[in-house]
C-alpha atoms as a PDB file:
ATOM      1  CA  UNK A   1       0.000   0.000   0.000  1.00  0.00           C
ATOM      2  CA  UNK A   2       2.334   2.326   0.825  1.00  0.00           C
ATOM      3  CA  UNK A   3       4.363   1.705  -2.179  1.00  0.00           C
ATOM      4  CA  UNK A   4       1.383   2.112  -4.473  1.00  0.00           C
ATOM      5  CA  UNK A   5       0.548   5.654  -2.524  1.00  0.00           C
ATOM      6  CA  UNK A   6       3.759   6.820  -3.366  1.00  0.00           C
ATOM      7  CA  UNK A   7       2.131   7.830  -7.166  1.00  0.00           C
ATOM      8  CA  UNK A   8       0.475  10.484  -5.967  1.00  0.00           C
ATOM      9  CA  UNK A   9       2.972  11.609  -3.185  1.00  0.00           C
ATOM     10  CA  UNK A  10       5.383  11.957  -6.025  1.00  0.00           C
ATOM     11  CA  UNK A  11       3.627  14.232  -7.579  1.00  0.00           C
ATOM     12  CA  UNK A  12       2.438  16.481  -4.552  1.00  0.00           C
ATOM     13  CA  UNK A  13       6.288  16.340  -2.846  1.00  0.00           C
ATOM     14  CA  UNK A  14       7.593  17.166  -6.264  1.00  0.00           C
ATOM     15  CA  UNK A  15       5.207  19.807  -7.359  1.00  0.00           C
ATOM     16  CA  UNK A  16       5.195  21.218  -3.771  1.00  0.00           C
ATOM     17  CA  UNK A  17       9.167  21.446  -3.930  1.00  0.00           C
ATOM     18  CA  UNK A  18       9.030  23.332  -7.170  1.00  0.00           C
ATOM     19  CA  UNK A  19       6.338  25.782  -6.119  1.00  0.00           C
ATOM     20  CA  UNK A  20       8.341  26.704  -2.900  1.00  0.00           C
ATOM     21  CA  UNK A  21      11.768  26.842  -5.182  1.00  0.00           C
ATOM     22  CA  UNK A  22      10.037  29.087  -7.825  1.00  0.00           C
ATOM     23  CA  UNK A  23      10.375  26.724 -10.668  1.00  0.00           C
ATOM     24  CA  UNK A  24       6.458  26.555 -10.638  1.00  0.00           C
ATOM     25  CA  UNK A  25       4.090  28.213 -11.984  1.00  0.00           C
ATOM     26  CA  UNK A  26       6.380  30.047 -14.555  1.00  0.00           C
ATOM     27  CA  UNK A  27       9.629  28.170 -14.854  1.00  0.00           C
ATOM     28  CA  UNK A  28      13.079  29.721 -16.378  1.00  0.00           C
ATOM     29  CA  UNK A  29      12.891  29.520 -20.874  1.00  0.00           C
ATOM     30  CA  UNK A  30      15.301  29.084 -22.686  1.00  0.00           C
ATOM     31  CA  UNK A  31      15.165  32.191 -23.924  1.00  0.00           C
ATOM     32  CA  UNK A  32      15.467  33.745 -20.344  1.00  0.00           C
ATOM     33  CA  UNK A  33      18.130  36.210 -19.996  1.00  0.00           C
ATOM     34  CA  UNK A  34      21.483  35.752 -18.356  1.00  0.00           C
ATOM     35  CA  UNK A  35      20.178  38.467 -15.652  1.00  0.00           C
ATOM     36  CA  UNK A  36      16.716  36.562 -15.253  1.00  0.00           C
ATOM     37  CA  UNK A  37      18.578  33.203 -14.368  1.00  0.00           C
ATOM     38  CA  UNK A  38      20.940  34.431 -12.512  1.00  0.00           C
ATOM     39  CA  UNK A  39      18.343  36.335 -10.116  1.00  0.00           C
ATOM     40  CA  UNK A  40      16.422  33.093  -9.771  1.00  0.00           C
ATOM     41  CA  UNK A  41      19.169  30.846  -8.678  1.00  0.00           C
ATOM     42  CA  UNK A  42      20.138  34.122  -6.294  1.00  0.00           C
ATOM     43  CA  UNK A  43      17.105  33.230  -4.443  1.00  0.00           C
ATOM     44  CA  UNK A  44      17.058  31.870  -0.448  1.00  0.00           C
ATOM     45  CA  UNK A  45      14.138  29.505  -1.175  1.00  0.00           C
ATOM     46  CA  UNK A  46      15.429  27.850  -4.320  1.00  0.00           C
ATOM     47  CA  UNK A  47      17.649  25.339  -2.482  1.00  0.00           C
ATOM     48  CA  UNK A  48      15.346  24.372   0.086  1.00  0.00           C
ATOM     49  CA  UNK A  49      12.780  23.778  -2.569  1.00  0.00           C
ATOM     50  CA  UNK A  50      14.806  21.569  -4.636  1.00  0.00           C
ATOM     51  CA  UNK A  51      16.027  19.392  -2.013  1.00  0.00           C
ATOM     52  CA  UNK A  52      12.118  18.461  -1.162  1.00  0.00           C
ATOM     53  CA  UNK A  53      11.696  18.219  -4.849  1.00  0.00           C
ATOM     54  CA  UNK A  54      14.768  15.858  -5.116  1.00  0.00           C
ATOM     55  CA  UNK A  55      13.097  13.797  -1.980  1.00  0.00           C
ATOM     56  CA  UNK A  56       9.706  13.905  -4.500  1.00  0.00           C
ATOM     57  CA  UNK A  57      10.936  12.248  -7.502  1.00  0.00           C
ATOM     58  CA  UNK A  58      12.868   9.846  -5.207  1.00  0.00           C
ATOM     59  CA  UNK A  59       9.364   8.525  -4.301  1.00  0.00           C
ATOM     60  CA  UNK A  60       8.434   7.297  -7.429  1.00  0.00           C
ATOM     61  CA  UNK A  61      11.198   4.288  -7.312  1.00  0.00           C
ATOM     62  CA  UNK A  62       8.594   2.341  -5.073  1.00  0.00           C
ATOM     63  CA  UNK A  63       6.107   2.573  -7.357  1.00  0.00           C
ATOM     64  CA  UNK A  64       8.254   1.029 -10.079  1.00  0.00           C
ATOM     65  CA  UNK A  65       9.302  -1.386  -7.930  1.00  0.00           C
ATOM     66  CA  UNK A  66       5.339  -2.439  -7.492  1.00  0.00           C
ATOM     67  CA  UNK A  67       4.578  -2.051 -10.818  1.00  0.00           C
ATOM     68  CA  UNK A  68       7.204  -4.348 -11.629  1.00  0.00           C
ATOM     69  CA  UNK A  69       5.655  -7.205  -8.933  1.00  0.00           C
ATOM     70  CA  UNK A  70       2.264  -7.235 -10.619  1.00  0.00           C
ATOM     71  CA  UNK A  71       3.726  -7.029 -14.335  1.00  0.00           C
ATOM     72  CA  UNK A  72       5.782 -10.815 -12.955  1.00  0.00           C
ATOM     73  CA  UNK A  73       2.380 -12.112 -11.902  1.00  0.00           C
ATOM     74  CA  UNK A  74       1.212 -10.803 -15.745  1.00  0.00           C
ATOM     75  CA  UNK A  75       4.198 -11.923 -17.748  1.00  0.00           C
ATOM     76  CA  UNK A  76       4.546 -15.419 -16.337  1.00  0.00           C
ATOM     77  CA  UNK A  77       7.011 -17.848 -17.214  1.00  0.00           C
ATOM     78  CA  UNK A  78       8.829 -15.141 -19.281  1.00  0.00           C
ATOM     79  CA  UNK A  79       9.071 -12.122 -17.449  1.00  0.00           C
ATOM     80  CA  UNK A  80      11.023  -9.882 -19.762  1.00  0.00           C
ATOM     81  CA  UNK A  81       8.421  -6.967 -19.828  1.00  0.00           C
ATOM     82  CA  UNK A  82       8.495  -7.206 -16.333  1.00  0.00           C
ATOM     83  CA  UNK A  83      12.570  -6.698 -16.368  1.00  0.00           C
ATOM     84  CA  UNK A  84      12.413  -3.993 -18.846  1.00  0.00           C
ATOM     85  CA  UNK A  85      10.048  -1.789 -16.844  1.00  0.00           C
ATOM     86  CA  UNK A  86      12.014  -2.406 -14.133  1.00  0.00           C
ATOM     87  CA  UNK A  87      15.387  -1.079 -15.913  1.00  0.00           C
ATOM     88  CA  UNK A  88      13.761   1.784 -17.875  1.00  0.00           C
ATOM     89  CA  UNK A  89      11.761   3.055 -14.638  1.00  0.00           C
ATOM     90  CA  UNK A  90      14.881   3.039 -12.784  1.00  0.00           C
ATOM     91  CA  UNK A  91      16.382   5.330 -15.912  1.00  0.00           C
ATOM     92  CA  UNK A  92      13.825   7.672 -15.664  1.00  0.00           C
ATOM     93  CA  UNK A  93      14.074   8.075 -11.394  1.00  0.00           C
ATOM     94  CA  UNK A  94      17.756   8.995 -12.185  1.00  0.00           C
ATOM     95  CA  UNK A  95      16.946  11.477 -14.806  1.00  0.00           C
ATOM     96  CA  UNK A  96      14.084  12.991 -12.760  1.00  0.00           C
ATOM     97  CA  UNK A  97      16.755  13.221  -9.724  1.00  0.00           C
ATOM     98  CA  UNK A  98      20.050  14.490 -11.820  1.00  0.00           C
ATOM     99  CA  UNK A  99      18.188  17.809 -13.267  1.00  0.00           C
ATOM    100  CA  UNK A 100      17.030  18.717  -9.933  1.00  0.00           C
ATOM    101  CA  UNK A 101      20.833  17.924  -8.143  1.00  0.00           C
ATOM    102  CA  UNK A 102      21.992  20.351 -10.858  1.00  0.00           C
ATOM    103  CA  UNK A 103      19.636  23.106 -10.251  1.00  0.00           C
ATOM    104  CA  UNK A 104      20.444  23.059  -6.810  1.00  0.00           C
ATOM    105  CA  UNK A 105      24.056  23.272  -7.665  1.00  0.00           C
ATOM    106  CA  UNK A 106      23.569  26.582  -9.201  1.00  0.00           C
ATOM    107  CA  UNK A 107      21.815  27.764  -6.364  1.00  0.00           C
ATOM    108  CA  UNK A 108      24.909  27.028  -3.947  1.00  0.00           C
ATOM    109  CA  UNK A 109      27.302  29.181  -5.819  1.00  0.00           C
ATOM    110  CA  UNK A 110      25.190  31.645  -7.523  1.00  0.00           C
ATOM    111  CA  UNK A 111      28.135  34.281  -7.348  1.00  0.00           C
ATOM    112  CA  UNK A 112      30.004  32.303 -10.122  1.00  0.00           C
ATOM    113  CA  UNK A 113      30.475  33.221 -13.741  1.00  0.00           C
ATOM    114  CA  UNK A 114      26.838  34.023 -14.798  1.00  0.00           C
ATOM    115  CA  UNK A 115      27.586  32.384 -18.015  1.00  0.00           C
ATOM    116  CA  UNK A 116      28.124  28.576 -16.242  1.00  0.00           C
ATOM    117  CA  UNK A 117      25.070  29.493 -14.377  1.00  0.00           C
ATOM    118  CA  UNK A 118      23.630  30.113 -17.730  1.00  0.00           C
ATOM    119  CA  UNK A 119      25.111  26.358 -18.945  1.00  0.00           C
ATOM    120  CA  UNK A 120      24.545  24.557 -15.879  1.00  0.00           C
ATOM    121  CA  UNK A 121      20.658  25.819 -16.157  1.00  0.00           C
ATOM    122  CA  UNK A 122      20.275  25.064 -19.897  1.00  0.00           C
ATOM    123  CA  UNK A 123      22.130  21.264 -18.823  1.00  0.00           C
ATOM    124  CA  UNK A 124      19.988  20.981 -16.345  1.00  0.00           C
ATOM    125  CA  UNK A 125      16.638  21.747 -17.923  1.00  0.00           C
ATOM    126  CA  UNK A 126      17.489  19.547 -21.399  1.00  0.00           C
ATOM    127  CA  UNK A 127      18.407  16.435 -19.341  1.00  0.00           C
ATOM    128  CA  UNK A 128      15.147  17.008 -17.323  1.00  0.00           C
ATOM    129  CA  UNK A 129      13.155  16.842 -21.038  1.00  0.00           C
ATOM    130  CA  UNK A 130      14.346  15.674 -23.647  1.00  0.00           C
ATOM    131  CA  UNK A 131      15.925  12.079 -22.723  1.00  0.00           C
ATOM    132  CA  UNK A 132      12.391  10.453 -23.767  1.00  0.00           C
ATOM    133  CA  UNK A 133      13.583   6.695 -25.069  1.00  0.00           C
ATOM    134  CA  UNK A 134      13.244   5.280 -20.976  1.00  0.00           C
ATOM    135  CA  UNK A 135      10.025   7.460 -20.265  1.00  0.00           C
ATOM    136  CA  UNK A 136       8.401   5.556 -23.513  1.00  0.00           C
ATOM    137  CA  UNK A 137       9.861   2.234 -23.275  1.00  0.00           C
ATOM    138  CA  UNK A 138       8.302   2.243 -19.647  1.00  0.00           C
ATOM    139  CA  UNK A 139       5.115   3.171 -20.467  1.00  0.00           C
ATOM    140  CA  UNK A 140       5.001   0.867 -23.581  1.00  0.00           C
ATOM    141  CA  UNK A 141       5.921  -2.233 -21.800  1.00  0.00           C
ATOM    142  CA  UNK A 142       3.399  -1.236 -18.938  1.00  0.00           C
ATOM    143  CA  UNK A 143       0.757  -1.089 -21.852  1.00  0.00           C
ATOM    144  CA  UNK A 144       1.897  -4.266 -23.074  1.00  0.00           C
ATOM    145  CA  UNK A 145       1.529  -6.289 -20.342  1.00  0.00           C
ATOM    146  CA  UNK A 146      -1.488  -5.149 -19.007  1.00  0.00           C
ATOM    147  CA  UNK A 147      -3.542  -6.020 -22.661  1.00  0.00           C
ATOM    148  CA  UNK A 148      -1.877  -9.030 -23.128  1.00  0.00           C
ATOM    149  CA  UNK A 149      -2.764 -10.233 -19.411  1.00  0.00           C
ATOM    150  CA  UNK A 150      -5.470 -12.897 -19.912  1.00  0.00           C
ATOM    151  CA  UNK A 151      -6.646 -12.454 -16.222  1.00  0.00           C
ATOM    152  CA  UNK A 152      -7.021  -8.760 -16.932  1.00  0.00           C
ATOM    153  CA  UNK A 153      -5.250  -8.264 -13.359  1.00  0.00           C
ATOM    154  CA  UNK A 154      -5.012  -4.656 -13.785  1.00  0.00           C
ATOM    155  CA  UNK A 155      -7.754  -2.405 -16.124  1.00  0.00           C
ATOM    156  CA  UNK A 156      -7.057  -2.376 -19.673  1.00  0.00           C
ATOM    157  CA  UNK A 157      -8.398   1.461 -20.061  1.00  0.00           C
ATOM    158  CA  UNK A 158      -4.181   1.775 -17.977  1.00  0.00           C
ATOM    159  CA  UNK A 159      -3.182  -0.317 -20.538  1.00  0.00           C
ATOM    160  CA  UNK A 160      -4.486   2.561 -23.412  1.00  0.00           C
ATOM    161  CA  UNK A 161      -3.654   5.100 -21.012  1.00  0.00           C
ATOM    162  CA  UNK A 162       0.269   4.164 -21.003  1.00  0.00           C
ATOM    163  CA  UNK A 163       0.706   4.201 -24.861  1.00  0.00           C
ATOM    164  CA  UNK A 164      -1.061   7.769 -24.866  1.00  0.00           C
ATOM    165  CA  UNK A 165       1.529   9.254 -22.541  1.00  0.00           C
ATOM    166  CA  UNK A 166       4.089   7.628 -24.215  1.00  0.00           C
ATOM    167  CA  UNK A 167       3.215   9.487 -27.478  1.00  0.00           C
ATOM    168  CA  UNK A 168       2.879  12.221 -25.240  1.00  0.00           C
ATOM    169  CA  UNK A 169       7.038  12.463 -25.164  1.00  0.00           C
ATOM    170  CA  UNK A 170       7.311  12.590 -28.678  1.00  0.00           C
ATOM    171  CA  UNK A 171       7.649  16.640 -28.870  1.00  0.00           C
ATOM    172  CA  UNK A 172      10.313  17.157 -25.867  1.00  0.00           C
ATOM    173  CA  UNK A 173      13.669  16.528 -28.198  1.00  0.00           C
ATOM    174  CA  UNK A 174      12.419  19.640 -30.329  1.00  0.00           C
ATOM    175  CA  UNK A 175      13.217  21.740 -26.778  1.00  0.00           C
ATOM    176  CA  UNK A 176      17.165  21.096 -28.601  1.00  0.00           C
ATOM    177  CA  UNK A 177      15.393  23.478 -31.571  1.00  0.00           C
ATOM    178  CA  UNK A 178      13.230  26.192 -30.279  1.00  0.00           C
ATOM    179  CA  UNK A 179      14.087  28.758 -27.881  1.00  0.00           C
ATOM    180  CA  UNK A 180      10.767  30.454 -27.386  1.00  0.00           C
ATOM    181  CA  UNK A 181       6.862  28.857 -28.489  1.00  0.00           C
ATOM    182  CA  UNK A 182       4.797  25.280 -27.787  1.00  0.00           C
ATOM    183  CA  UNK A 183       7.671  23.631 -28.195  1.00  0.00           C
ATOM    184  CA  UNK A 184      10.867  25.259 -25.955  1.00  0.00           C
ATOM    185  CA  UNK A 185      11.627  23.551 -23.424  1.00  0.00           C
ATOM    186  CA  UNK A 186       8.658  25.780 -20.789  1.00  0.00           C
ATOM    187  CA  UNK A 187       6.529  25.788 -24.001  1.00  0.00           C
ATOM    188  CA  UNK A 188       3.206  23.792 -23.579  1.00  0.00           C
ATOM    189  CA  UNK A 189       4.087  21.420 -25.660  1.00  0.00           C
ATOM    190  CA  UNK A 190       6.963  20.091 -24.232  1.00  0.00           C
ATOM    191  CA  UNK A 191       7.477  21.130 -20.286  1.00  0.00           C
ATOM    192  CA  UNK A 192       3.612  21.584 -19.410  1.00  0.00           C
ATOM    193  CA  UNK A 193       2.235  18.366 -22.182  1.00  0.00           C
ATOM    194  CA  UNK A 194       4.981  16.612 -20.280  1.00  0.00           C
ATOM    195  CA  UNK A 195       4.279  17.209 -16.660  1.00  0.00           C
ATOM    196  CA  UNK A 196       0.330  16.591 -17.223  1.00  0.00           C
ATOM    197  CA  UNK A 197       0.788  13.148 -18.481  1.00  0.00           C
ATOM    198  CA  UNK A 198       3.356  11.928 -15.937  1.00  0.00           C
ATOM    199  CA  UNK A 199       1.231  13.366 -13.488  1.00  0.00           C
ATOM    200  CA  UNK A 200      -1.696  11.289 -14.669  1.00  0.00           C
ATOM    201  CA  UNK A 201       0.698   8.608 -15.049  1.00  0.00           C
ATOM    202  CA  UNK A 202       1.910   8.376 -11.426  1.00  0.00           C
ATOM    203  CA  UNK A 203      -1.833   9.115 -10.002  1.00  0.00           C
ATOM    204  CA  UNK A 204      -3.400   6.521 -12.038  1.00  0.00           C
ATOM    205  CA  UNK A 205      -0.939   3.799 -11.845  1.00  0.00           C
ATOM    206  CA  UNK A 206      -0.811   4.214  -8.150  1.00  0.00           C
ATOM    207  CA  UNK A 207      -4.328   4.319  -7.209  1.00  0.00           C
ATOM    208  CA  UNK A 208      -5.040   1.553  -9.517  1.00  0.00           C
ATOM    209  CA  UNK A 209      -2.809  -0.544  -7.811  1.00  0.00           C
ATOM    210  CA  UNK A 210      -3.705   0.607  -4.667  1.00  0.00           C
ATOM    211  CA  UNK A 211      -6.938  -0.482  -5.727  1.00  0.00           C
ATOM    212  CA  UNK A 212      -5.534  -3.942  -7.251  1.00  0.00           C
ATOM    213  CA  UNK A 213      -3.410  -5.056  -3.707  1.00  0.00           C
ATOM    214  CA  UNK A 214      -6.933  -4.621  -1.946  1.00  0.00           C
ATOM    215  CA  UNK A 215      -8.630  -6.728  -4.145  1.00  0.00           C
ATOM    216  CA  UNK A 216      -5.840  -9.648  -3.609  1.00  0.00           C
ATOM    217  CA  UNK A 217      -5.931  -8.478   0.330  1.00  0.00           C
ATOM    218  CA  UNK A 218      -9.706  -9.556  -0.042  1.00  0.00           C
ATOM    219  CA  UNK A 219      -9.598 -12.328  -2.082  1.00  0.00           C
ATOM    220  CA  UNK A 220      -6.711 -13.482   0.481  1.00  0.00           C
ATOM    221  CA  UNK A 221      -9.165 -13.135   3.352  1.00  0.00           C
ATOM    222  CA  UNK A 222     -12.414 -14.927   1.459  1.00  0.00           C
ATOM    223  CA  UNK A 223     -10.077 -18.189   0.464  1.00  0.00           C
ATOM    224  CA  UNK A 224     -11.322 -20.752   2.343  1.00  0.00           C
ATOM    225  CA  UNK A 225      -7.927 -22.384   4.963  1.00  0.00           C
ATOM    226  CA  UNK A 226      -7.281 -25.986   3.769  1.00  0.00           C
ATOM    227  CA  UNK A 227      -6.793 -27.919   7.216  1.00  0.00           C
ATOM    228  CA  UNK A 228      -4.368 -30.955   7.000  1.00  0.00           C
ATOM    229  CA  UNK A 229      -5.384 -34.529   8.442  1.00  0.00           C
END
């Protein structure tokens, strides 16, 4: 249980770090100015804030880890969806964490050379986006499992739900191209398409296996106890 509930506390210990470290509700562009990201990272709160968001995305490595239980009990005798969630999702917790460790480097030297604050922040903000390939495999293998699972353990409308945030991804490499519009890296197309579906990905997934481990609790507790002679 607790590992399933640790979806949604990714996503409010996460989103609750950024909003206190000022990367939410308007996050730095690309196309901010050396001044603009300089100020930011000049700020008391922003360290504080990224160390509870760093705690946030740390959260969600339980919730692979259950994910990857149920998708054994799916795959069966050859588990090898089940082993690559379990290698991508671990991918993605590191490149959640790394972009936030970097941020908060900025923030502990923010007298530097503006211009490395300038690099570190565009590093920092790419890594976070556009590495998509472990995000999608995750997602697709999730999908995978779940409508190929004759016992239809976990609802197929996750299933459907996995491959559409996977497609979701597909727009965050052109962050590389555009420095301002839909598609820069704070553009709604890439930073805010982004967030919404890996929000709905960690709610979803963890409720419905919330959901899922109290239906085997109960189906644990109805099965009748065979008594030996």
């Amino acid at each position: 249980m607790l590992c399933a509930w640790c979806g949604p506390a990714t996503v409010a210990v996460a989103l609750t770090g950024w909003l206190i470290a000022g990367v939410l509700p308007l996050p730095l562009g690309a196309s901010s100015t050396t001044a603009e990201v300089v100020d930011f990272y000049s700020e008391p709160r922003v360290i504080p804030g990224l160390i509870l968001a760093q705690l946030g995305v740390c959260l969600v490595l339980p919730l692979i880890a259950l994910i990857g239980y149920h998708m054994l009990r799916m795959d069966g005798r050859y588990p090898l969806l089940s082993l690559v969630q379990l290698v991508s999702g671990a991918v993605t917790g590191v490149l959640l964490l790394i972009p936030m460790m970097i941020m908060t480097v900025c923030a502990f030297r923010p007298d530097r050379n503006p211009e490395l604050t300038v690099t570190l922040n565009d590093l920092a903000w790419l890594l976070f986006l556009t590495p998509i390939a472990p995000f999608m495999i995750q997602n697709i293998a999730i999908g995978t499992a779940i409508l190929r699972d004759p016992d239809k353990r976990l609802p197929r409308w996750l299933g459907y739900t996995n491959f559409w945030i996977a497609a979701s991804f597909l727009p965050d490499p052109l962050a590389y191209i555009f420095h301002s519009g839909p598609f820069a890296w704070h553009g709604i197309l890439v930073f805010w398409l982004a967030l919404t579906t890996y929000t709905v990905f960690l709610v979803a997934t963890g409720l419905t296996l919330r959901s899922a481990v109290l239906q085997s609790t109960a189906d644990s507790e109805r099965r009748p106890i065979e008594v030996s002679a």
